[in-house]
N, C-alpha and C. Protein backbone atom coordinates (compact mmCIF):
# COMPACT_ATOMS: atom_id res chain seq x y z
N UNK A 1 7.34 136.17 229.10
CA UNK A 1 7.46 135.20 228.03
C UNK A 1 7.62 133.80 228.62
N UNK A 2 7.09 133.02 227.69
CA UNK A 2 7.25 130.94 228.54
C UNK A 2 8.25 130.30 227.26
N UNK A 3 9.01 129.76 227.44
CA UNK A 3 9.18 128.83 227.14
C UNK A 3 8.77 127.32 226.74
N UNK A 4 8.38 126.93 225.45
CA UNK A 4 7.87 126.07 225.20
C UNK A 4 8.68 124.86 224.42
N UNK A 5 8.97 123.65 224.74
CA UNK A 5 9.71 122.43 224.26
C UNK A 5 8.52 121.97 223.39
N UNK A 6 8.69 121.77 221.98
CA UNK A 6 7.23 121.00 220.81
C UNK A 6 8.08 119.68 220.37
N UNK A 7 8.27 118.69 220.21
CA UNK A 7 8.64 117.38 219.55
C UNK A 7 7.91 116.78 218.54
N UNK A 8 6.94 117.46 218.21
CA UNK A 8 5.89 116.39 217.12
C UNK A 8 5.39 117.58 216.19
N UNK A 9 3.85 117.10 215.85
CA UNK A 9 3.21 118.35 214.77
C UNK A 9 3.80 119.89 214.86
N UNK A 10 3.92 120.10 216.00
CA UNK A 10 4.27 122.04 215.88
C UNK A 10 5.97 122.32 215.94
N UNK A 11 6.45 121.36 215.35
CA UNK A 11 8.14 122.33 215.10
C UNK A 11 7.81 122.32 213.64
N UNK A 12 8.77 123.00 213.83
CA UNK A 12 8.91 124.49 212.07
C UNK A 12 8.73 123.05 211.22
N UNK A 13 8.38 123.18 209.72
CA UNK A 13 7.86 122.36 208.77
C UNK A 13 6.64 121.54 208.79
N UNK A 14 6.33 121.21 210.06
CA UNK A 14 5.61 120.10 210.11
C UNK A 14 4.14 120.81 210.20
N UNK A 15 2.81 119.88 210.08
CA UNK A 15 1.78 120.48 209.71
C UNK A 15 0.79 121.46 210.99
N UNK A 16 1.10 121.58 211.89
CA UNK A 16 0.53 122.40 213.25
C UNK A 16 1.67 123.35 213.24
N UNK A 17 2.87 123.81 213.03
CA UNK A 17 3.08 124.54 212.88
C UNK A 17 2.62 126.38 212.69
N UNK A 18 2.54 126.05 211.08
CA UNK A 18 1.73 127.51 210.76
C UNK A 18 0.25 127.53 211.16
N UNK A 19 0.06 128.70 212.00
CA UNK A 19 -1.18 129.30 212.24
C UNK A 19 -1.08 128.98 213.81
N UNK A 20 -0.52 128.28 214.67
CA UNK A 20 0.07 127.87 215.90
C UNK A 20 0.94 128.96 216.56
N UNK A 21 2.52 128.70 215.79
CA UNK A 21 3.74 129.06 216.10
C UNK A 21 3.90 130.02 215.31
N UNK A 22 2.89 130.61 214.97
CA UNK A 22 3.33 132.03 213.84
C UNK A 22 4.07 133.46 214.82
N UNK A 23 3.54 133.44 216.11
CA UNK A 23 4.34 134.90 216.82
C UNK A 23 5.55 134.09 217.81
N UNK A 24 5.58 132.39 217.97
CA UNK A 24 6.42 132.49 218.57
C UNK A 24 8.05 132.45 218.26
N UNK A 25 9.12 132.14 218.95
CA UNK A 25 10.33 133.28 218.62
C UNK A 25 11.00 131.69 218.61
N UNK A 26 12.14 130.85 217.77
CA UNK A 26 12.50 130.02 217.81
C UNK A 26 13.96 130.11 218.67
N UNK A 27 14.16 129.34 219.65
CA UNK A 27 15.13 129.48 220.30
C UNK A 27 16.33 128.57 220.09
N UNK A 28 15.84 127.57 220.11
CA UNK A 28 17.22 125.98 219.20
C UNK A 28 16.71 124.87 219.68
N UNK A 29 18.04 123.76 219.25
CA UNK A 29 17.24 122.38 218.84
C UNK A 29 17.76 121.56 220.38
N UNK A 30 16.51 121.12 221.13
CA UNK A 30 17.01 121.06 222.64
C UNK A 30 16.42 119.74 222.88
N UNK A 31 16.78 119.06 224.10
CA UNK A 31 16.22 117.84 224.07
C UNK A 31 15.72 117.12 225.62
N UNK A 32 15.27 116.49 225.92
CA UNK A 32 14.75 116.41 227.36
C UNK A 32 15.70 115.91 228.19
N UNK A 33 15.83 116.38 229.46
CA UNK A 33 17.54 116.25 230.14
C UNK A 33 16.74 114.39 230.90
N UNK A 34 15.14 114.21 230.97
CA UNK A 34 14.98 112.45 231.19
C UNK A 34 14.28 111.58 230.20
N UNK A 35 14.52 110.39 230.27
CA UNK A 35 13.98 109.85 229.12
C UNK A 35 12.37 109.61 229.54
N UNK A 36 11.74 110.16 228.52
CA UNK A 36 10.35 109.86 228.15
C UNK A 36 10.01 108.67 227.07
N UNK A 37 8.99 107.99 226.81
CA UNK A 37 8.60 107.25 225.45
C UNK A 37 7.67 108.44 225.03
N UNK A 38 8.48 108.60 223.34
CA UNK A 38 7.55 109.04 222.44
C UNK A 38 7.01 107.72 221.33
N UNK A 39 5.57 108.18 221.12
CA UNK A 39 4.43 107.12 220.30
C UNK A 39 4.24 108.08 219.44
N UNK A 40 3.63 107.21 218.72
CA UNK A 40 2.33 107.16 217.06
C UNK A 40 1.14 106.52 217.52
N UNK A 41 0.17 107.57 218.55
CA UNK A 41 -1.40 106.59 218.44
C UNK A 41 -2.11 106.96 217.56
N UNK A 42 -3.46 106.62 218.06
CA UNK A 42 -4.64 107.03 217.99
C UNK A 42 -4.98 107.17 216.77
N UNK A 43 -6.33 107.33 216.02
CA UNK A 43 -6.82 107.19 214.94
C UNK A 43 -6.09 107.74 214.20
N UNK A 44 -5.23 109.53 214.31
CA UNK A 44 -4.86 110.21 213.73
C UNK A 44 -3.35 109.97 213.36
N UNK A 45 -2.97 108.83 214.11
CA UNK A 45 -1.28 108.59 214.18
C UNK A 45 -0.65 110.53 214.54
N UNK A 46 -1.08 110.31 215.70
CA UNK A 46 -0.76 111.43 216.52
C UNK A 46 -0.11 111.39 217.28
N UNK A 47 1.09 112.11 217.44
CA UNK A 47 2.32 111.79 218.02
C UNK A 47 2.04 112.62 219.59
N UNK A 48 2.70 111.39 220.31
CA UNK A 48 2.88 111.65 221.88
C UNK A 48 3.94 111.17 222.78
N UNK A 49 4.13 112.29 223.53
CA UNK A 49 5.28 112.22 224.72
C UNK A 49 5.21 111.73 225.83
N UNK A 50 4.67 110.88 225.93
CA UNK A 50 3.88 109.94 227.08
C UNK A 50 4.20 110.51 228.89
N UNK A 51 3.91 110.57 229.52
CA UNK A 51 3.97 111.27 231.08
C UNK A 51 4.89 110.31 231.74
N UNK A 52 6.00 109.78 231.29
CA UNK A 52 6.26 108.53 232.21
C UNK A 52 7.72 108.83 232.16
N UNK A 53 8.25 109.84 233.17
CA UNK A 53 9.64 110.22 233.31
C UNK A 53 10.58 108.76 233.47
N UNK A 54 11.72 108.71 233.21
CA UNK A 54 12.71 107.75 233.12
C UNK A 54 12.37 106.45 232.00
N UNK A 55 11.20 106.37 231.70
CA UNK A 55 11.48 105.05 230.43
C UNK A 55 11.55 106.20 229.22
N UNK A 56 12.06 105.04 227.71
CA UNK A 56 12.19 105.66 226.78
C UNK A 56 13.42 106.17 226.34
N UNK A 57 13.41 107.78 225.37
CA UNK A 57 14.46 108.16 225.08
C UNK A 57 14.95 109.47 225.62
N UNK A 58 15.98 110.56 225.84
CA UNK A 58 15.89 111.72 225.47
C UNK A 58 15.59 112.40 224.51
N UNK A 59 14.09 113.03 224.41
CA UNK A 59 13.50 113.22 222.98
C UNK A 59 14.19 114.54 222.78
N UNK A 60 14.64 114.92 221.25
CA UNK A 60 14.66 116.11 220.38
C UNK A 60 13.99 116.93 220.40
N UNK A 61 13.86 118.09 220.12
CA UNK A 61 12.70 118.62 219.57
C UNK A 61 13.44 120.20 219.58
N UNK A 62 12.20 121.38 219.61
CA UNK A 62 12.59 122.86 219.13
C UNK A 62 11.83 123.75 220.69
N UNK A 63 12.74 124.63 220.84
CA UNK A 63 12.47 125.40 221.94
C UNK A 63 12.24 126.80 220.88
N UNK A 64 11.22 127.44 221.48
CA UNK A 64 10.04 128.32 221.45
C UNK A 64 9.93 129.55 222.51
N UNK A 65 10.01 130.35 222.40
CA UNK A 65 9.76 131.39 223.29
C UNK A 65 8.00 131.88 223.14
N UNK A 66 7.38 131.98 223.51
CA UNK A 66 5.75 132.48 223.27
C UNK A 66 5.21 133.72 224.20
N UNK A 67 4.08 134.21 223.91
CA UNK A 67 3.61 135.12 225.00
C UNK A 67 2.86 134.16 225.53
N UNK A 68 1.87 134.91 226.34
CA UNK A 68 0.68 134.45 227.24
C UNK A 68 -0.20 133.72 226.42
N UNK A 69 -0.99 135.10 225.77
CA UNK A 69 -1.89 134.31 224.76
C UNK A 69 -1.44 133.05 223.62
N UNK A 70 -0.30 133.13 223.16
CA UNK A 70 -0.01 132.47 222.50
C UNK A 70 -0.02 130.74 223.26
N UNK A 71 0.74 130.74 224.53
CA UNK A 71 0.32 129.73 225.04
C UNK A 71 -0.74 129.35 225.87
N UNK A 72 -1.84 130.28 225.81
CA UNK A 72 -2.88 129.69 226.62
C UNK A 72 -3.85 129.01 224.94
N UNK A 73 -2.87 129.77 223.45
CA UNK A 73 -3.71 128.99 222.34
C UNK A 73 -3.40 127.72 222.25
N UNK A 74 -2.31 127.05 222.75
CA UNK A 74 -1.61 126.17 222.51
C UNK A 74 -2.21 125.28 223.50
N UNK A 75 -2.42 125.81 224.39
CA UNK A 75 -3.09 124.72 225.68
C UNK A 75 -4.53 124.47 225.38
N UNK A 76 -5.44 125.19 224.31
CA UNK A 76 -6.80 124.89 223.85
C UNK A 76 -6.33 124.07 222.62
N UNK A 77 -5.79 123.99 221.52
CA UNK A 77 -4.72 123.14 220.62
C UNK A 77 -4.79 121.85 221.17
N UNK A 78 -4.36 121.88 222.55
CA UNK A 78 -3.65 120.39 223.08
C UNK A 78 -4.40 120.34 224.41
N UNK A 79 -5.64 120.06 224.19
CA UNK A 79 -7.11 119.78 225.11
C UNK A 79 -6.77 119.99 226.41
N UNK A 80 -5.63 120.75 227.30
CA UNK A 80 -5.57 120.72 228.32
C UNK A 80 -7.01 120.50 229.63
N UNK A 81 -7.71 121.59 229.11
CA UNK A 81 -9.00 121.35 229.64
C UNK A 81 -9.94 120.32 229.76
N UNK A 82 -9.41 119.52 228.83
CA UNK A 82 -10.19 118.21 228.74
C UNK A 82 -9.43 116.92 229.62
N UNK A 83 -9.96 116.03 230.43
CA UNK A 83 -9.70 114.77 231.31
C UNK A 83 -8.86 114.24 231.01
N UNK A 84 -9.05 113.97 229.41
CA UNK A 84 -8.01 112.82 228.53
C UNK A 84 -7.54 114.16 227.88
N UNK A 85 -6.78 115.27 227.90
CA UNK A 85 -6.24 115.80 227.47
C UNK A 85 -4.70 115.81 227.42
N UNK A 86 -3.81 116.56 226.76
CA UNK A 86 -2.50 116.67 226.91
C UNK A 86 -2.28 117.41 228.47
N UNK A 87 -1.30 117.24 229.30
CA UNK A 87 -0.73 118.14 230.56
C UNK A 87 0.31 118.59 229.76
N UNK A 88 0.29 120.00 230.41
CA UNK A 88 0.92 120.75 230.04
C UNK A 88 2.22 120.82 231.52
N UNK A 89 3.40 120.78 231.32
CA UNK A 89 4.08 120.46 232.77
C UNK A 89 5.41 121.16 231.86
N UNK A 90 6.01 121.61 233.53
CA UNK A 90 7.48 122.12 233.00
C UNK A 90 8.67 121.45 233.53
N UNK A 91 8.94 120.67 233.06
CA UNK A 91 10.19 119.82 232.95
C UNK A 91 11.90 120.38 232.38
N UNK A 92 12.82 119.77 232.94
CA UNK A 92 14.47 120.40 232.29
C UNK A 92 14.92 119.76 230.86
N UNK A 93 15.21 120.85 230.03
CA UNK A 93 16.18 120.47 228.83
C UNK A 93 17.11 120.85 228.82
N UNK A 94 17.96 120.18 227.83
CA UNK A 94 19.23 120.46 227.39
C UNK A 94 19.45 120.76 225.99
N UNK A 95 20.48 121.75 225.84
CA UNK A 95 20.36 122.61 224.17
C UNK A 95 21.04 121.00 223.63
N UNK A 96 21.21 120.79 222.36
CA UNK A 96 21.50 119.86 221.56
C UNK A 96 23.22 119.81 221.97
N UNK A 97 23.86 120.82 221.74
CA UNK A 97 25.08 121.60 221.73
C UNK A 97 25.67 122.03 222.90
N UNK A 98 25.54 121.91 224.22
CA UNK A 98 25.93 122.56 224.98
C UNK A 98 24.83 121.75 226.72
N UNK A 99 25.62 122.22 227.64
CA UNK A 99 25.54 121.88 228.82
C UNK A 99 24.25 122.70 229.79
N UNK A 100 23.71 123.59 229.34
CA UNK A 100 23.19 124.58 230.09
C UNK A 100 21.79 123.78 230.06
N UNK A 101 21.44 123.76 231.31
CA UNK A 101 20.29 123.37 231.40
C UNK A 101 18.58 124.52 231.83
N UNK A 102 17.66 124.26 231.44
CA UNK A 102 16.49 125.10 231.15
C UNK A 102 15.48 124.35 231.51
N UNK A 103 14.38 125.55 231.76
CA UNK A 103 13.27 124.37 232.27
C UNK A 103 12.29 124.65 231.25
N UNK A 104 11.81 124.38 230.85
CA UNK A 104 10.23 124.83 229.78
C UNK A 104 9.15 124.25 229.81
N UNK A 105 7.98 124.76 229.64
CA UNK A 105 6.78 123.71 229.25
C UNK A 105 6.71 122.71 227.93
N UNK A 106 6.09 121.69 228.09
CA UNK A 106 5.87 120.74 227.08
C UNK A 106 4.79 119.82 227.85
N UNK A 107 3.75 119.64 226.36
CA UNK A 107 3.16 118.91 226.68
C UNK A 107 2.70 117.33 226.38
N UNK A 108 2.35 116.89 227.87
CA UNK A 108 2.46 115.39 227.59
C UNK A 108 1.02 114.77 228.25
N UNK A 109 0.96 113.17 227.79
CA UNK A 109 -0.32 112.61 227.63
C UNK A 109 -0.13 111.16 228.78
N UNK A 110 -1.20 111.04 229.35
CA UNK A 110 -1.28 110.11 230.00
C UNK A 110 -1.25 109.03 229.02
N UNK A 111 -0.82 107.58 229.21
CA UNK A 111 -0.98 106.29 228.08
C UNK A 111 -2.26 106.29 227.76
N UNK A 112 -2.95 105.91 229.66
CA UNK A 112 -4.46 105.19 229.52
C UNK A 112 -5.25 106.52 228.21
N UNK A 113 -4.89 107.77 227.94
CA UNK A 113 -5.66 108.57 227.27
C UNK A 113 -5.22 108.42 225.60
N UNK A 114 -4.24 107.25 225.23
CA UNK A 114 -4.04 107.46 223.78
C UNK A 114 -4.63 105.90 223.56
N UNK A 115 -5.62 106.11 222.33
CA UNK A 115 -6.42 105.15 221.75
C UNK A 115 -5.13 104.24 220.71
N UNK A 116 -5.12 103.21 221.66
CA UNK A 116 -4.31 102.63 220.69
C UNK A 116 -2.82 103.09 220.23
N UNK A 117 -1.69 101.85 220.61
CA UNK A 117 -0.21 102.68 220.25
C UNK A 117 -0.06 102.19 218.93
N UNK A 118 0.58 102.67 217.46
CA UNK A 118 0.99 101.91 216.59
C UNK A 118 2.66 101.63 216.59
N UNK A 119 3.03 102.45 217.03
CA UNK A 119 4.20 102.17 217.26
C UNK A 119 5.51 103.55 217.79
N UNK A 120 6.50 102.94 219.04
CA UNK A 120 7.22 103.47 219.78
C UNK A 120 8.37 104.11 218.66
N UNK A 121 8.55 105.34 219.16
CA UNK A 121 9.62 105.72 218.19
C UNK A 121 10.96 105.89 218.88
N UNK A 122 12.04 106.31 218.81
CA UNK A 122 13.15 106.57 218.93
C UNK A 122 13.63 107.54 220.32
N UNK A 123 14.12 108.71 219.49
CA UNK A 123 14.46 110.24 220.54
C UNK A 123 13.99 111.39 219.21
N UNK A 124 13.32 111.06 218.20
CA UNK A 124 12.89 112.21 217.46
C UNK A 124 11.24 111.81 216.68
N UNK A 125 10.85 112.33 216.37
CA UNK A 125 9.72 112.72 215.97
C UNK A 125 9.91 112.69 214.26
N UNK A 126 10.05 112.29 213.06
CA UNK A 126 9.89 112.49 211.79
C UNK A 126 8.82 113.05 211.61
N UNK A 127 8.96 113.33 210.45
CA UNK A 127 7.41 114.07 209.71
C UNK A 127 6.93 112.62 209.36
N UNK A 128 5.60 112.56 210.21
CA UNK A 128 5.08 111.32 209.77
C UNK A 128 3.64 111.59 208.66
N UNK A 129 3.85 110.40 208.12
CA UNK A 129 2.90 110.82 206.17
C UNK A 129 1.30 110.38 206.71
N UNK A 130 1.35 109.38 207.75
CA UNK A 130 0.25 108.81 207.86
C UNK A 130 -0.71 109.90 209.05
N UNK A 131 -0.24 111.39 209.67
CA UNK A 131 -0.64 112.00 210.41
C UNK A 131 -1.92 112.61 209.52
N UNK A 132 -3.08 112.61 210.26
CA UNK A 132 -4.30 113.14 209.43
C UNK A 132 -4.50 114.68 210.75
N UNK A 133 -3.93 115.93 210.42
CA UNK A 133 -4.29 117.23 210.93
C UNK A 133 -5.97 117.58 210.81
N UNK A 134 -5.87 117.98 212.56
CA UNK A 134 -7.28 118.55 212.82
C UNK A 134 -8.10 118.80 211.76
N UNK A 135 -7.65 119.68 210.75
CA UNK A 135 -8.03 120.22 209.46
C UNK A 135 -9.15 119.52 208.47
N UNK A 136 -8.65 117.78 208.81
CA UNK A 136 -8.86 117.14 207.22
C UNK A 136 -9.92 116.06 208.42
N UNK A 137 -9.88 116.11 209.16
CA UNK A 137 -10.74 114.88 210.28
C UNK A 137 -12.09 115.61 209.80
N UNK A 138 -12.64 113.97 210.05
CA UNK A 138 -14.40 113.97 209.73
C UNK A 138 -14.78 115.12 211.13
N UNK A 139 -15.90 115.28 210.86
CA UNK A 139 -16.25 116.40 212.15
C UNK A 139 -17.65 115.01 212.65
N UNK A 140 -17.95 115.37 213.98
CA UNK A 140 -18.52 114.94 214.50
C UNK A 140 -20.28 115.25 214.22
């Protein structure tokens, strides 16, 4: 089993969620033990954890237990394979609640690869209204 840290579209409620995170196992609400900047780019106001250890915040987010397949779906999800894709890297968290530290995957984006920032957020991720899911995008 992997361990997976999500901060944006795929924790529980939000719209990547279901059909994603449907077999994986929710573990609690954990947060990154260095500060990263999380954004709102790109056409889709698509939220990102930018690759740039020490600026920023300690971001929030939900720890995930997954199988194999489940995260090799997640790594086609989040273009790993692609140049300008998300990296997928395993970095240390910390539970919300407590001292114990963990390492998990989460994935994060080079700057030069997000079209445009609209704006830097905090240490959490809201459900943002202006996010347009894979789903509803013009197709090429």
């Amino acid at each position: 089993m992997n361990k997976v840290f999500v901060y944006g579209t795929l924790k529980r409620g939000h719209p990547n969620f279901k059909g994603n995170m449907n077999s994986a196992r929710f573990i609690g609400d954990y947060q990154t033990l260095d500060r990263f900047p999380l954004v709102l780019g790109g056409p889709w106001y698509s939220v990102y954890l930018l690759d740039e250890p020490g600026l920023g915040h300690r971001v929030k987010g939900e720890m995930f237990e997954v199988d194999d397949a489940a995260l090799n779906s997640l790594d086609r999800l989040e273009s790993v394979h692609l140049p300008d894709g998300y990296r997928r890297t395993e970095i240390a968290f910390q539970p919300l609640t407590g001292d114990l530290t963990i390492r998990a995957w989460v994935y994060l984006r080079q700057r030069v690869h997000v079209d445009g920032i609209h704006e830097t957020l905090t240490d959490f991720y809201p459900r943002e209204a202006r996010y347009i899911p894979p789903w509803k995008r013009p197709q090429n």
